[in-house]
C-alpha atoms as a PDB file:
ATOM      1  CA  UNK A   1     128.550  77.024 125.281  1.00  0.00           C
ATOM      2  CA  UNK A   2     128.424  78.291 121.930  1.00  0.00           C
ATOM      3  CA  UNK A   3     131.923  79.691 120.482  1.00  0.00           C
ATOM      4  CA  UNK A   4     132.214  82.971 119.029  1.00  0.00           C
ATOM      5  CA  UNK A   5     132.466  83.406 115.620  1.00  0.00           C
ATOM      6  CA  UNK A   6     134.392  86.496 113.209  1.00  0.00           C
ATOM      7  CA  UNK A   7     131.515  88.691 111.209  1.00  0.00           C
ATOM      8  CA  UNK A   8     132.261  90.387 108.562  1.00  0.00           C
ATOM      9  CA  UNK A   9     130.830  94.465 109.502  1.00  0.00           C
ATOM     10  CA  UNK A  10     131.525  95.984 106.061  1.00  0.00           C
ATOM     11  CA  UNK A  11     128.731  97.435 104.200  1.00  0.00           C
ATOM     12  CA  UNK A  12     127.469  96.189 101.115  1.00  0.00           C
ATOM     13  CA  UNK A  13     128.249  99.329  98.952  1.00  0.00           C
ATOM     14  CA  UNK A  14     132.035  98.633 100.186  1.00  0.00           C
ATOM     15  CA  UNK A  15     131.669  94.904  98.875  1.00  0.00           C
ATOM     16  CA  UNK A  16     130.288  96.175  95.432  1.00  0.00           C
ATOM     17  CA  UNK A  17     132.833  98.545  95.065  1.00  0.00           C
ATOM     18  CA  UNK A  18     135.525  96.253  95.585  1.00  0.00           C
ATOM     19  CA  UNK A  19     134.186  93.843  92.894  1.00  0.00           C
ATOM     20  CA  UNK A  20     133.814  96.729  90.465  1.00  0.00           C
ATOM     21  CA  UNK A  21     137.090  97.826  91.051  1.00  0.00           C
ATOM     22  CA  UNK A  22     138.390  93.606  90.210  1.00  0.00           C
ATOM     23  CA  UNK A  23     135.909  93.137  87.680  1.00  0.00           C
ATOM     24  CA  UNK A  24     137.137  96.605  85.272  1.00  0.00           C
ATOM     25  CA  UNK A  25     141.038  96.476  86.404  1.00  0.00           C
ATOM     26  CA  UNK A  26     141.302 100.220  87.629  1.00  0.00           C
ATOM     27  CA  UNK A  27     139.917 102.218  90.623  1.00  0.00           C
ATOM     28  CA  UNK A  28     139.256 104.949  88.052  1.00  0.00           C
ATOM     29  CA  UNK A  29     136.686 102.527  85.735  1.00  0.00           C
ATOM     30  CA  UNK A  30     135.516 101.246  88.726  1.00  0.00           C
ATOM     31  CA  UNK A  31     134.184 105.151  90.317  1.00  0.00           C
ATOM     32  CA  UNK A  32     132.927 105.887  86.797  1.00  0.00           C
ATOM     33  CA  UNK A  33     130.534 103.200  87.021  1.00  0.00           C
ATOM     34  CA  UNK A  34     129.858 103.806  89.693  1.00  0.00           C
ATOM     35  CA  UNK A  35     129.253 107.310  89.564  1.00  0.00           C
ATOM     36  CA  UNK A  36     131.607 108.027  92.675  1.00  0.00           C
ATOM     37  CA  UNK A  37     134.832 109.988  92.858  1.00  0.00           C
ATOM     38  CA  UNK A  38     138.151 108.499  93.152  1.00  0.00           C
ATOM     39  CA  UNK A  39     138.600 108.963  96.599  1.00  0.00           C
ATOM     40  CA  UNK A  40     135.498 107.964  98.147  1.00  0.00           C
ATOM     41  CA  UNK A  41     135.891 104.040  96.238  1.00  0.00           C
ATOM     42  CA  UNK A  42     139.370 104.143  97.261  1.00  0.00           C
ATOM     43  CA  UNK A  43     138.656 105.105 101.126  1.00  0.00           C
ATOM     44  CA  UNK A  44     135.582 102.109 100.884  1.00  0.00           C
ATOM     45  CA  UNK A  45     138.713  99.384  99.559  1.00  0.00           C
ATOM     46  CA  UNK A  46     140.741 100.454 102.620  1.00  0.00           C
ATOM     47  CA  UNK A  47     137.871 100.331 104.694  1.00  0.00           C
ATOM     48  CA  UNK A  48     137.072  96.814 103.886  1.00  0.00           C
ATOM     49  CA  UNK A  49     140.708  95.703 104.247  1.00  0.00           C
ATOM     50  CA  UNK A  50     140.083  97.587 107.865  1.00  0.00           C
ATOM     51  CA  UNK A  51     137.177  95.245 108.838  1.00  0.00           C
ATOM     52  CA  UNK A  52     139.288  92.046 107.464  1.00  0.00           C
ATOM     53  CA  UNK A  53     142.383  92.715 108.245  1.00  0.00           C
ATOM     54  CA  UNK A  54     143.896  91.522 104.835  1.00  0.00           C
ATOM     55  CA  UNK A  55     145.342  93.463 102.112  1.00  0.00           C
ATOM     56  CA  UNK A  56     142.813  92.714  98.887  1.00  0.00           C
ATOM     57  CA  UNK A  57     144.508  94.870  96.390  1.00  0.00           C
ATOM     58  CA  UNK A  58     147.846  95.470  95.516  1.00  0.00           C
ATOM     59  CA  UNK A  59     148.375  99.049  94.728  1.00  0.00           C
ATOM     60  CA  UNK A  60     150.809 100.039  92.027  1.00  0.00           C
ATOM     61  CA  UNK A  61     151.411 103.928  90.311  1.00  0.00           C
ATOM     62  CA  UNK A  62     149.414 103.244  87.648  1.00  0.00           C
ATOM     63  CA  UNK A  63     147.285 100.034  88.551  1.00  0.00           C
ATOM     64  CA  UNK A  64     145.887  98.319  91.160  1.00  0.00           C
ATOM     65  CA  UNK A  65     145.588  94.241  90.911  1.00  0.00           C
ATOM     66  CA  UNK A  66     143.652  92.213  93.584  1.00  0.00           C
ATOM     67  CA  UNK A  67     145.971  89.292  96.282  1.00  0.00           C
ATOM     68  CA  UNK A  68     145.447  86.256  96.435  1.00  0.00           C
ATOM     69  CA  UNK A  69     143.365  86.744  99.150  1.00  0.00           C
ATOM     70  CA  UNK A  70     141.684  89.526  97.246  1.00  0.00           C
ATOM     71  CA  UNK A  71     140.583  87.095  94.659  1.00  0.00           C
ATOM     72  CA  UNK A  72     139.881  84.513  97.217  1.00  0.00           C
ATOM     73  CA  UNK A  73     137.597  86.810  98.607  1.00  0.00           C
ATOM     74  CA  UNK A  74     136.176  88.485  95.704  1.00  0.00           C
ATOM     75  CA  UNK A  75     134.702  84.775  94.431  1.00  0.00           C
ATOM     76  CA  UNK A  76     132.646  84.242  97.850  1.00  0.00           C
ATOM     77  CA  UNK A  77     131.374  87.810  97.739  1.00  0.00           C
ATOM     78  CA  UNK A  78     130.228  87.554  94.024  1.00  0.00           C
ATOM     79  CA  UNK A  79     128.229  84.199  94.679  1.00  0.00           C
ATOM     80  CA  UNK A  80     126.960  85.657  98.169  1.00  0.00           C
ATOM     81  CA  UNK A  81     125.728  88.789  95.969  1.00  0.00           C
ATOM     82  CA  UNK A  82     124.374  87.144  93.388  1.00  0.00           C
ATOM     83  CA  UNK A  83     122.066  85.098  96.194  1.00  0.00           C
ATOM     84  CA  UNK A  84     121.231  88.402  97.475  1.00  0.00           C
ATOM     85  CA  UNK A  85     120.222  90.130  94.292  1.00  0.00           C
ATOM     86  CA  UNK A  86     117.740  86.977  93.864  1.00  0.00           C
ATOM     87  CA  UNK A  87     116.083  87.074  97.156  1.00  0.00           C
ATOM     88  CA  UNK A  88     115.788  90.719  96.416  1.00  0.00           C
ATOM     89  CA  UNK A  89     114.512  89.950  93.096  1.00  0.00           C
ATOM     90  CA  UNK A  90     111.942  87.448  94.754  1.00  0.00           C
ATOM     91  CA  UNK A  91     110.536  89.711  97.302  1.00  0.00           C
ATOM     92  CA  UNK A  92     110.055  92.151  94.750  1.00  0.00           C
ATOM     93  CA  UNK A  93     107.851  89.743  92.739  1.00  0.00           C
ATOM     94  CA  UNK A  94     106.022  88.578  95.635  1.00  0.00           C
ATOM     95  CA  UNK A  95     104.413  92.056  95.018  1.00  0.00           C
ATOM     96  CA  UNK A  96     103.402  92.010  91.777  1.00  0.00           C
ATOM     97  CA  UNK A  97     103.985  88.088  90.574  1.00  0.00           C
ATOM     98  CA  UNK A  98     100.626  85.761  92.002  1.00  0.00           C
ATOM     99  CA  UNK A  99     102.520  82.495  93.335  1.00  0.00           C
ATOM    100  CA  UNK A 100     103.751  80.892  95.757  1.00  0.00           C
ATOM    101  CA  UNK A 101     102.436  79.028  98.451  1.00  0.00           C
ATOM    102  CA  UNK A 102      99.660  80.401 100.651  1.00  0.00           C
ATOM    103  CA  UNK A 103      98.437  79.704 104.038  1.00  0.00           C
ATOM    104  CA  UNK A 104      94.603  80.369 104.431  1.00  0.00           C
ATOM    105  CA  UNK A 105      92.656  79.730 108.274  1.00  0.00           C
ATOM    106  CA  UNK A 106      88.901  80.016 108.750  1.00  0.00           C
ATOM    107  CA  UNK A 107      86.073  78.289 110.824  1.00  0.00           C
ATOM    108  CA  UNK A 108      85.379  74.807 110.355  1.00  0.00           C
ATOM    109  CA  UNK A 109      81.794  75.331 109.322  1.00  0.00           C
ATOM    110  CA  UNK A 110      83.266  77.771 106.496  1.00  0.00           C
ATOM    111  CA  UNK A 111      86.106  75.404 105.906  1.00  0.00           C
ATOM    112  CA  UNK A 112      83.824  72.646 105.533  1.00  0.00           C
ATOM    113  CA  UNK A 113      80.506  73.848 103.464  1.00  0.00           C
ATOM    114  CA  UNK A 114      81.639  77.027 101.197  1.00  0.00           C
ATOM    115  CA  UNK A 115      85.703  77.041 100.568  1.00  0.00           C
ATOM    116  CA  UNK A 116      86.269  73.613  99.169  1.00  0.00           C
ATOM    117  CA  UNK A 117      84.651  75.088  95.977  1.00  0.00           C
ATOM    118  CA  UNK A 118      85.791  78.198  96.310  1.00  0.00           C
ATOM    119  CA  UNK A 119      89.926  77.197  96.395  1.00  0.00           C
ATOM    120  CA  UNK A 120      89.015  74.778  93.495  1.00  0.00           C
ATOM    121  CA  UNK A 121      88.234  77.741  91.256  1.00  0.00           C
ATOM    122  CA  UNK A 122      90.900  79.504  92.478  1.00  0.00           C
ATOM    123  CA  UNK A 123      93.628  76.429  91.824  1.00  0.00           C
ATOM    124  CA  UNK A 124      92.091  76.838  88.376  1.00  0.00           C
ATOM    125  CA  UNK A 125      92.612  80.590  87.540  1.00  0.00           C
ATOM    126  CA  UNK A 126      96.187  80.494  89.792  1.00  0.00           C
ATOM    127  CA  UNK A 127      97.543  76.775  89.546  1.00  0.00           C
ATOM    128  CA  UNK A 128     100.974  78.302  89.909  1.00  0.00           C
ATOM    129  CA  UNK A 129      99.872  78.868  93.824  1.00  0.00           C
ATOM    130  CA  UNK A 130      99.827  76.024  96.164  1.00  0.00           C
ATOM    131  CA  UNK A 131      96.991  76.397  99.306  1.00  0.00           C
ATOM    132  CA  UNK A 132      97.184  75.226 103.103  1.00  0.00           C
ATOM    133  CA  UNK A 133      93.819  75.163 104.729  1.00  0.00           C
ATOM    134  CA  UNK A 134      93.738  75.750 108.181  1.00  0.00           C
ATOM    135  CA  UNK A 135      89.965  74.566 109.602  1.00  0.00           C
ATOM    136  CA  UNK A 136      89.677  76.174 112.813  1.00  0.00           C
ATOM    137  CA  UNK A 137      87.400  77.414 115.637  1.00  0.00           C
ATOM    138  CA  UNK A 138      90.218  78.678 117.566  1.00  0.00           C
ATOM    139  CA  UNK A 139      91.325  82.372 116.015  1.00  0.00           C
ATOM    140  CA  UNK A 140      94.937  81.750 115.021  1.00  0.00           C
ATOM    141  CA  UNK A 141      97.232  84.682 115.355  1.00  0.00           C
ATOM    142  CA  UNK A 142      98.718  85.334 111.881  1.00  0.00           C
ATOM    143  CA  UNK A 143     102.025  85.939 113.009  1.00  0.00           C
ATOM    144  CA  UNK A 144     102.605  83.118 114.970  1.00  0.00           C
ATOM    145  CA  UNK A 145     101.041  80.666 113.348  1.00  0.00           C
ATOM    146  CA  UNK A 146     102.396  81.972 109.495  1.00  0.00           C
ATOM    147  CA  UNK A 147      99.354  82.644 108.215  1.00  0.00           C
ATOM    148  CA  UNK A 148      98.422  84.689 105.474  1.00  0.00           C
ATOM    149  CA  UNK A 149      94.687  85.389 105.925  1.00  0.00           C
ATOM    150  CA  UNK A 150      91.955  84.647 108.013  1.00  0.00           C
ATOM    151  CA  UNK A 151      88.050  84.687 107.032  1.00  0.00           C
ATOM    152  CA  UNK A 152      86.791  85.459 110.221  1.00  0.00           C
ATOM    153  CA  UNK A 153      83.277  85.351 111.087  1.00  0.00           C
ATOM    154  CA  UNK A 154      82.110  87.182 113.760  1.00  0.00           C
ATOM    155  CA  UNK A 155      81.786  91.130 114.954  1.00  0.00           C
ATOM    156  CA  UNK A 156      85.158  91.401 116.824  1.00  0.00           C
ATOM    157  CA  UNK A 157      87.850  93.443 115.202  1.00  0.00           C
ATOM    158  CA  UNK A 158      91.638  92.262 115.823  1.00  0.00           C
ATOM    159  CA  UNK A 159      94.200  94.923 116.255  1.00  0.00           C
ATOM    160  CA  UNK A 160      97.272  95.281 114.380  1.00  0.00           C
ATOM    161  CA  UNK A 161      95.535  93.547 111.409  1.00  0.00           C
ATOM    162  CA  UNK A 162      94.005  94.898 108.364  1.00  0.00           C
ATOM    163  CA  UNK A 163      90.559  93.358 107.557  1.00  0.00           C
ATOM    164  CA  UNK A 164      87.705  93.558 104.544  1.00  0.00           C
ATOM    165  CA  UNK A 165      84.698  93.422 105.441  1.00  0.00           C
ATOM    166  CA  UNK A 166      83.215  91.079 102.872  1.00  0.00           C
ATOM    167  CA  UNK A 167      79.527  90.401 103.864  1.00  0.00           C
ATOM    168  CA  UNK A 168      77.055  90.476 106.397  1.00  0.00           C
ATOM    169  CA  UNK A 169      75.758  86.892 107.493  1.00  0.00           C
ATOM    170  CA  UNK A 170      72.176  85.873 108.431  1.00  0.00           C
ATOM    171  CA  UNK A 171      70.932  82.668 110.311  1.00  0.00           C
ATOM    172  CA  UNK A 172      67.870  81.425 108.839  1.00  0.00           C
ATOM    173  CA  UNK A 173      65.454  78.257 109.864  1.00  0.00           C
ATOM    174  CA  UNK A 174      65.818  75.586 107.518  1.00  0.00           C
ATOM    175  CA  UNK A 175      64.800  71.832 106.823  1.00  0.00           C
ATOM    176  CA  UNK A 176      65.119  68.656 104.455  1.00  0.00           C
ATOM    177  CA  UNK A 177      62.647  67.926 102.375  1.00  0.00           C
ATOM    178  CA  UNK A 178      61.682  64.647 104.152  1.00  0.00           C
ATOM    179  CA  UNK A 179      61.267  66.239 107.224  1.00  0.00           C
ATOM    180  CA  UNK A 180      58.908  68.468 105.919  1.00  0.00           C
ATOM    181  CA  UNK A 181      57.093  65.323 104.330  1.00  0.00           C
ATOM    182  CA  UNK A 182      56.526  64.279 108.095  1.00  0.00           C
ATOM    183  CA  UNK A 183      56.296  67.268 109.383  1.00  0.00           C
ATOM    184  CA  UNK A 184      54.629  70.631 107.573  1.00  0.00           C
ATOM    185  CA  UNK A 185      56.560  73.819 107.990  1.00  0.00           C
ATOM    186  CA  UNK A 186      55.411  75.739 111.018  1.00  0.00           C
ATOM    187  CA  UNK A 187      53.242  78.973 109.073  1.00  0.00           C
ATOM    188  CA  UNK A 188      54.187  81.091 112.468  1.00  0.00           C
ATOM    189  CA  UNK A 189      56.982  81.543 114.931  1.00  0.00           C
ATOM    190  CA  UNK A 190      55.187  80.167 117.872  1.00  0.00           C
ATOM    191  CA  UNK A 191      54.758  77.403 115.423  1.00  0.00           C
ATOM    192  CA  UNK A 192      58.404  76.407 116.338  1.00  0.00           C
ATOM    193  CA  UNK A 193      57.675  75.067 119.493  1.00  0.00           C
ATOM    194  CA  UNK A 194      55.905  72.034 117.947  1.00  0.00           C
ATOM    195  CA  UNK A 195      58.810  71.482 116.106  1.00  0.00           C
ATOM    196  CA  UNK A 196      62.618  69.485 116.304  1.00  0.00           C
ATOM    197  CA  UNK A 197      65.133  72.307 116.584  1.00  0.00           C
ATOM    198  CA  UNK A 198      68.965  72.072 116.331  1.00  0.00           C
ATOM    199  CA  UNK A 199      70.757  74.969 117.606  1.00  0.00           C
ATOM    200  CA  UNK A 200      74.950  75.519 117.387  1.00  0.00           C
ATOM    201  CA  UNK A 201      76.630  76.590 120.041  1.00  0.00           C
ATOM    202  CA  UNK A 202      73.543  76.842 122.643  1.00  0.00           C
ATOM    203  CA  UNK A 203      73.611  76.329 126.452  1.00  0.00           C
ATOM    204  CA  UNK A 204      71.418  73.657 128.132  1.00  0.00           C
ATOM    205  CA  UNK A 205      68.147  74.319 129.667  1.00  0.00           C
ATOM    206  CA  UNK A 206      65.589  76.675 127.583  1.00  0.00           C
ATOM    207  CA  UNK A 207      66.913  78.953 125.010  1.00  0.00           C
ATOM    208  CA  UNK A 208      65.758  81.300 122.929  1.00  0.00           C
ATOM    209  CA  UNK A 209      67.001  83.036 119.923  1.00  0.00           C
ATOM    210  CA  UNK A 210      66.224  86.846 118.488  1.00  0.00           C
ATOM    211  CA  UNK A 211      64.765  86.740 115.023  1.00  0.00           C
ATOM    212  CA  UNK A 212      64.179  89.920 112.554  1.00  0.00           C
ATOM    213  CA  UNK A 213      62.205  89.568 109.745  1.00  0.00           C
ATOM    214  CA  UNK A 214      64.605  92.609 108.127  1.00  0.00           C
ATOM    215  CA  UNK A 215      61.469  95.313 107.804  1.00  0.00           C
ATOM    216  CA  UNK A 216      61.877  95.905 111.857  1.00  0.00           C
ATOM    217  CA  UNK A 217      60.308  93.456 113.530  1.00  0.00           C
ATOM    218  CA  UNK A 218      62.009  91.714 116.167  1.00  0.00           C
ATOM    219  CA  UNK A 219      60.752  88.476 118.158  1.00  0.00           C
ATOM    220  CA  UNK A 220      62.608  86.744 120.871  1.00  0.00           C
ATOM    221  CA  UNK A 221      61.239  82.895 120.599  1.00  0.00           C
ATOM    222  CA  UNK A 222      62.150  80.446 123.194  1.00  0.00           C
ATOM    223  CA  UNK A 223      63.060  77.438 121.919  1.00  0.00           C
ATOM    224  CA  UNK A 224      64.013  74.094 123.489  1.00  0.00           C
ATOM    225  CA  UNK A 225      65.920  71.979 120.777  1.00  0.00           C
ATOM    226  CA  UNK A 226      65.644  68.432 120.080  1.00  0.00           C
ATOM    227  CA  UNK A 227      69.700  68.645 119.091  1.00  0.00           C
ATOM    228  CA  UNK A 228      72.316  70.853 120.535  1.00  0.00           C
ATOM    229  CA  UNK A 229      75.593  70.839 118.146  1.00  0.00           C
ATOM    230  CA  UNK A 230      78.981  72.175 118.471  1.00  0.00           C
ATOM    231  CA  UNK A 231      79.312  73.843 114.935  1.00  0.00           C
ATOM    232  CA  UNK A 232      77.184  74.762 111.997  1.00  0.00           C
ATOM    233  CA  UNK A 233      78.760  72.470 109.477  1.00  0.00           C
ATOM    234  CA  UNK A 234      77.174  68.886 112.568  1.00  0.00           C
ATOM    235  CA  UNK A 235      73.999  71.135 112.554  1.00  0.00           C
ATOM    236  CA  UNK A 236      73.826  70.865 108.574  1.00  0.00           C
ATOM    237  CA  UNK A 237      74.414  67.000 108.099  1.00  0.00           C
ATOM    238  CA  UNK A 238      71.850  66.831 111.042  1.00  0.00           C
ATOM    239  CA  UNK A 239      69.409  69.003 109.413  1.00  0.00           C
ATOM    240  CA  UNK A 240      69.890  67.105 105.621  1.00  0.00           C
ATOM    241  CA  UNK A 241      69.733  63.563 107.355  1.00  0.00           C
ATOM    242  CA  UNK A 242      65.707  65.137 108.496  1.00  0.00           C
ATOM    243  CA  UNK A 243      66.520  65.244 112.172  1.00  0.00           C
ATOM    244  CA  UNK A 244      64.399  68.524 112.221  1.00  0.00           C
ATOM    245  CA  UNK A 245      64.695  72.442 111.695  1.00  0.00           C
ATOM    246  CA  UNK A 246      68.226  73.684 111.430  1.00  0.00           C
ATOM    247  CA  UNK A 247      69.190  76.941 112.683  1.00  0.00           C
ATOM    248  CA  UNK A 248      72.058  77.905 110.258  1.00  0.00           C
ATOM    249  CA  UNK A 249      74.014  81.100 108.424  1.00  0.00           C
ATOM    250  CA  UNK A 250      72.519  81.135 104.895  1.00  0.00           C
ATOM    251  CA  UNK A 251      76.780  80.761 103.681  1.00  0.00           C
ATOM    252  CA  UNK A 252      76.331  77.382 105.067  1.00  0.00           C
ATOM    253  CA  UNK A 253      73.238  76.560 103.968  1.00  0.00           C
ATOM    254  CA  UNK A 254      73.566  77.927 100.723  1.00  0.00           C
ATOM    255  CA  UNK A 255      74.556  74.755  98.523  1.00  0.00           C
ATOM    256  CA  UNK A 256      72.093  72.428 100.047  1.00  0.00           C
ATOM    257  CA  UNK A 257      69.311  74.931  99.342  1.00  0.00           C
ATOM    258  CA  UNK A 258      70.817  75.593  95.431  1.00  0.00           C
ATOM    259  CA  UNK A 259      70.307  71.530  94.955  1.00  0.00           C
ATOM    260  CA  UNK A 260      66.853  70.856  96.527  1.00  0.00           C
ATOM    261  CA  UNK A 261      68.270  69.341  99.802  1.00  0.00           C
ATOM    262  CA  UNK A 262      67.368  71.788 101.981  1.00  0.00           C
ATOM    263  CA  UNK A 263      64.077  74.752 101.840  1.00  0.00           C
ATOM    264  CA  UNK A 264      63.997  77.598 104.119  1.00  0.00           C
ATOM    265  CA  UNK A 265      61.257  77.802 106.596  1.00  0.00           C
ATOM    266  CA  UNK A 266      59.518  81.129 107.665  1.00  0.00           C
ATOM    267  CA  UNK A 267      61.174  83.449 105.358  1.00  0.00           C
ATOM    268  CA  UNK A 268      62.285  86.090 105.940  1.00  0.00           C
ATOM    269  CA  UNK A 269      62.909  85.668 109.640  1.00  0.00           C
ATOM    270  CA  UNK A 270      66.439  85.076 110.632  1.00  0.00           C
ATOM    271  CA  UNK A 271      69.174  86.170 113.550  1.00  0.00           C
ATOM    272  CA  UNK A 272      71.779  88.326 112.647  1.00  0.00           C
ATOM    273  CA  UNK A 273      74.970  86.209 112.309  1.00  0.00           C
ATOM    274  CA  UNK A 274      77.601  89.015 112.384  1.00  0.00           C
ATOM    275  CA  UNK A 275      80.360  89.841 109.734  1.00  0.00           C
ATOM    276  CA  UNK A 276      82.236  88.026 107.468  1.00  0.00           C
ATOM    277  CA  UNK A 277      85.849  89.896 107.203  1.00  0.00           C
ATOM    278  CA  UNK A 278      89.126  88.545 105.662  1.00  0.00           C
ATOM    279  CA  UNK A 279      92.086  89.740 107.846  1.00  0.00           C
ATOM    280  CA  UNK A 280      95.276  89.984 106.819  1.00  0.00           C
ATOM    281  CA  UNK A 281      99.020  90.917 108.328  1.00  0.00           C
ATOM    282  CA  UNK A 282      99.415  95.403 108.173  1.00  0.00           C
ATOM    283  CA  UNK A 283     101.867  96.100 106.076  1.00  0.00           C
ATOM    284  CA  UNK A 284     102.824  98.650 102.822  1.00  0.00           C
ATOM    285  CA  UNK A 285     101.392  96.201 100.421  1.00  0.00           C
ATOM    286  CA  UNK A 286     100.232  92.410 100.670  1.00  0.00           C
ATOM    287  CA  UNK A 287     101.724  89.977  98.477  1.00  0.00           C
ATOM    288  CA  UNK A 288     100.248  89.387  95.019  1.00  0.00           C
ATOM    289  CA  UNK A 289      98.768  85.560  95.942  1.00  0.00           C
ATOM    290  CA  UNK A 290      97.515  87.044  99.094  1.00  0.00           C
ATOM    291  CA  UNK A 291      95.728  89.683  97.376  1.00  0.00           C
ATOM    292  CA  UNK A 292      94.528  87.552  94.023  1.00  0.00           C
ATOM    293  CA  UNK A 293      92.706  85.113  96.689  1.00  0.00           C
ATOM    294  CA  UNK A 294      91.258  87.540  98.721  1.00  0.00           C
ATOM    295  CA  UNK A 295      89.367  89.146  95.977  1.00  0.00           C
ATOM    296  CA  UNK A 296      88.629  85.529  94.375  1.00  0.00           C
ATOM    297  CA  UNK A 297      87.046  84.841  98.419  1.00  0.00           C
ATOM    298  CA  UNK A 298      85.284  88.661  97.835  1.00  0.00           C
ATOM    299  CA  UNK A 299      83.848  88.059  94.575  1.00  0.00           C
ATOM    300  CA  UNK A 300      82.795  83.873  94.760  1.00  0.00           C
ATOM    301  CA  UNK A 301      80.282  85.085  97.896  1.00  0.00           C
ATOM    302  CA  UNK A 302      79.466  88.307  95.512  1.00  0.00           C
ATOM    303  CA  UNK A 303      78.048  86.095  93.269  1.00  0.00           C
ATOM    304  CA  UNK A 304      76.949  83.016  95.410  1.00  0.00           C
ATOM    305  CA  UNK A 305      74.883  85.542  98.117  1.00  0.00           C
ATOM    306  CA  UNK A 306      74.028  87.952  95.170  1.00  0.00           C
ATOM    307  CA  UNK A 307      75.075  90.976  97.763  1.00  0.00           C
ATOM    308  CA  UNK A 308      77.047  94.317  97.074  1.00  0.00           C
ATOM    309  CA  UNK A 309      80.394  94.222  98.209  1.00  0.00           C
ATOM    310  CA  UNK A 310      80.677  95.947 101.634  1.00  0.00           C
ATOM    311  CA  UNK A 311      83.437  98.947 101.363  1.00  0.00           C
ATOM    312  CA  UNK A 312      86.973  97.806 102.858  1.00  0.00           C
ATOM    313  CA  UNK A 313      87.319  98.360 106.305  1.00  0.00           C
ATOM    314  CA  UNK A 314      91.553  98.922 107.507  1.00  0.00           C
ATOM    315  CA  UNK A 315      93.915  99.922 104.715  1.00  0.00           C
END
């Protein structure tokens, strides 16, 4: 059983007015300051002694002085003021100030293969904000789970949430080197079928996946794979360790192809992979280290995809 506790039900322009009223000796000073009459700082004392039940100030013709109690009370509500005034003063810089600490969820392909360099430039530019990464195939809610954004990949939008839509992701064929030593890159898509696949995400049996080559040709190739993995980032250490032909979103691939480790096969087919979109709590205005990474996020895959950023979707 949990006992019951007095509250103080006063308002907090009736707690301010009784400290002005202690800290410059007369109700008149006090109402000047605060550019109230008389009367209406007077009626908030009484109504504070109301809600406590104590006498705070002794009244007197001229003067008023505050009780014991009065002072006794007037010390907890300065300090208790003064902690308010600084949370205020913090959530106000939240706003404007970038720090802080920042919780950051995303797919554990993308967590893996592009943000590890991406929050290390970041932690450069913004040391003063400290970064939880959240790897995750499983879509968080942001709420719940504290989070401040999400780079989700994927068409679906989430209600409730704003989200901007940062690029639009392709999934192209590629392969190591060595495999290609062993095995010359297929010159067609029927090609394909002489070759090791490994597919993400695929059912058993015989599969197929729809490639465009971007001008408006479409082919549906059946494939059979050699390797069936459960994310992107096992299908990339498959496809650089030469297993065969990785199917894989260009974001992923990206680094291995920038060092030599990996070469795309049969440009310029590849399967539409869906949006990128970072999605972030509604609200008036996100915080300043929410909004100072999400534009870091926007403008690292501006420059590592060489695309146009895609106009914000949500407000």
């Amino acid at each position: 059983m949990v006992a019951k506790t007095e509250t103080f039900g006063g308002g907090l322009d009736d707690l301010r007015a009784f400290c002005a009223v202690v800290d410059l000796g007369t109700v008149t000073a006090a109402a000047a300051s605060r550019g109230e009459t008389k009367g209406s700082l007077s009626r908030r004392i009484s109504r504070l002694e109301a809600a406590l039940g104590a006498t705070l100030m002794a009244r007197h013709p001229r003067a008023v002085s505050p009780t014991a109690e009065g002072l006794a009370f007037y010390a907890k509500v300065q300090e208790s003021l003064a902690l308010l005034d600084e949370a205020a003063e913090t959530a106000r810089d939240a706003r404007t100030v970038p720090a802080g600490h920042l919780r950051v969820t995303t797919s554990v392909d993308f967590g893996i293969e592009l943000m590890p360099g991406i929050v290390a430039s970041f932690r450069r530019a913004y040391p003063q904000i400290t970064v939880d990464m959240i790897n995750t195939d499983a879509r968080l809610d942001l709420a719940a789970n504290r989070i401040d954004l999400a780079l989700r990949l994927g068409d679906t939008e989430e209600t409730g949430y704003r989200a901007a839509l940062f690029l639009r992701l392709w999934i192209g064929l590629y392969a190591a080197p060595d495999y290609l030593a062993r095995r010359p890159a297929p010159m067609s898509l029927a090609a394909l079928a002489e070759h090791d696949l490994i597919l993400s995400r695929e059912r058993p049996g015989a599969l197929g996946i729809m490639l465009s080559d971007g001008q408006g040709r479409t082919e549906q190739v059946a494939l059979s794979p050699a390797v069936r993995a459960s994310d992107f980032a096992t299908v990339l250490r498959l496809t650089l360790a030469g297993t065969g032909i990785g199917h894989l979103p260009s974001a992923v691939a990206a680094g291995s192809v920038a060092n030599g480790a990996l070469v795309r096969v049969l440009a310029p087919w590849a399967t539409a992979g869906g949006a990128l979109r970072a999605v972030s709590l509604a609200g008036r205005e996100l915080p300043a280290r929410v909004r100072v990474f999400r534009e870091h996020v926007r403008s690292e895959m501006m420059k590592r995809f060489a695309v146009e950023p895609d106009q914000a979707e949500g407000t």
